[in-house]
Protein backbone atom coordinates (compact mmCIF):
# COMPACT_ATOMS: atom_id res chain seq x y z
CA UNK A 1 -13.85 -3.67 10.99
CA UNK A 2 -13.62 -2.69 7.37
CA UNK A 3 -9.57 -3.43 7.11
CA UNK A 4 -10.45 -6.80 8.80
CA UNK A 5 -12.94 -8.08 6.71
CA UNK A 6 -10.51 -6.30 3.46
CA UNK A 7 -8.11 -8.89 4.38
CA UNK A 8 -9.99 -11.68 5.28
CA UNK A 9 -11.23 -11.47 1.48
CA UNK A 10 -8.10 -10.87 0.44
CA UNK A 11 -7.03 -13.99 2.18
CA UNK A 12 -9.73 -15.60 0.79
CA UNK A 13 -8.99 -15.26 -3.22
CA UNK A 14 -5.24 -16.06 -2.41
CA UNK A 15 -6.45 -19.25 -0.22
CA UNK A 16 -8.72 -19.96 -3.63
CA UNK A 17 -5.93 -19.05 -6.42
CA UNK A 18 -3.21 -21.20 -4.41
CA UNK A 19 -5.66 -24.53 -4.57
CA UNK A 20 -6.81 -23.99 -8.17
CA UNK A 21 -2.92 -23.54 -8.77
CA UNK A 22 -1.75 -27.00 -7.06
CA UNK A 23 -4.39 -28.83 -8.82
CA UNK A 24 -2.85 -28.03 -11.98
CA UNK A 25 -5.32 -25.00 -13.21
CA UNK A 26 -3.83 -21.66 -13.13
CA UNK A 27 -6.95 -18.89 -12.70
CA UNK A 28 -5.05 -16.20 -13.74
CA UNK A 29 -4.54 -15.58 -17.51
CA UNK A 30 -0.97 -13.60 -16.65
CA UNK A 31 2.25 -15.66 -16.51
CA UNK A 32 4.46 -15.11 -13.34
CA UNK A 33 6.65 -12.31 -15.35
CA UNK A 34 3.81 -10.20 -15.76
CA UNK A 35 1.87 -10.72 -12.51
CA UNK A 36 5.97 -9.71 -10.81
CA UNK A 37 6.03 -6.39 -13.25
CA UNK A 38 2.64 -5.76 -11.89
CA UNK A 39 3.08 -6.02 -8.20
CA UNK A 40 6.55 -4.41 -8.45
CA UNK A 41 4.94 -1.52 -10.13
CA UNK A 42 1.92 -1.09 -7.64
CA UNK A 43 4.00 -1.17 -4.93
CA UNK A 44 6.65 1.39 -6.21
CA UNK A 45 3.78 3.84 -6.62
CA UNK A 46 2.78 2.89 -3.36
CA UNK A 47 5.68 3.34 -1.97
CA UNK A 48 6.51 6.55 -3.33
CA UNK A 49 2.94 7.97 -2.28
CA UNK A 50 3.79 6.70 0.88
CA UNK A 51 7.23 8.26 1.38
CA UNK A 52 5.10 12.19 -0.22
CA UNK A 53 2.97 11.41 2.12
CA UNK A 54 5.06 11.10 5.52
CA UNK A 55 7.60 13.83 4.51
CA UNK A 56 5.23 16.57 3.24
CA UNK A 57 3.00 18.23 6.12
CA UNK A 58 -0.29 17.12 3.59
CA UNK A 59 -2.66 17.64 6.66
CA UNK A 60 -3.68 20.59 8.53
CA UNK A 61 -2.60 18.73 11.83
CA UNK A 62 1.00 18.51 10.71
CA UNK A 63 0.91 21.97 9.29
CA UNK A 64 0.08 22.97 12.81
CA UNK A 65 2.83 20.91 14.51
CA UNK A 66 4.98 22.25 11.69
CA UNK A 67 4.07 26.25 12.64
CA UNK A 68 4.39 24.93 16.61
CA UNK A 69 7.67 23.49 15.92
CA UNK A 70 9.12 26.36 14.42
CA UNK A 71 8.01 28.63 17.14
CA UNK A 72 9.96 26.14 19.91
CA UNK A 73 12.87 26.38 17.55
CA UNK A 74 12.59 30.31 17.12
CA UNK A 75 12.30 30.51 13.78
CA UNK A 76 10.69 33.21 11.89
């Protein structure tokens, strides 16, 4: 429920910005440069958060299924 109503306000300001922006009135003080450098960069740290996260056993479930793997392999 949360995540849907996250992007249904998300949707919301970008439904918002777009109309203010075809009527000739930009609402955000940041020219397109700046608003690409800014995205770009959020979603390289995402991204590399992301890729930590999925190849490092971070919780104790995967640190389980880590040790259980091991034993099926016969490691020590």
């Amino acid at each position: 429920m949360k995540q849907a109503l996250a992007r249904l306000i998300v949707l919301v300001v970008l439904l918002i910005n777009q109309s203010l922006t075809m009527l000739g009135w930009n609402p955000l003080p940041f020219s397109e440069e700046q608003i690409y450098e800014g995205i770009s960069s959020v979603a390289t740290v995402a991204v590399g958060l992301w890729a930590w996260w999925k190849n490092n056993s971070v919780t104790k479930e995967a640190q389980e299924a880590d040790q259980y793997l091991k034993k099926l392999k016969g490691d020590k």
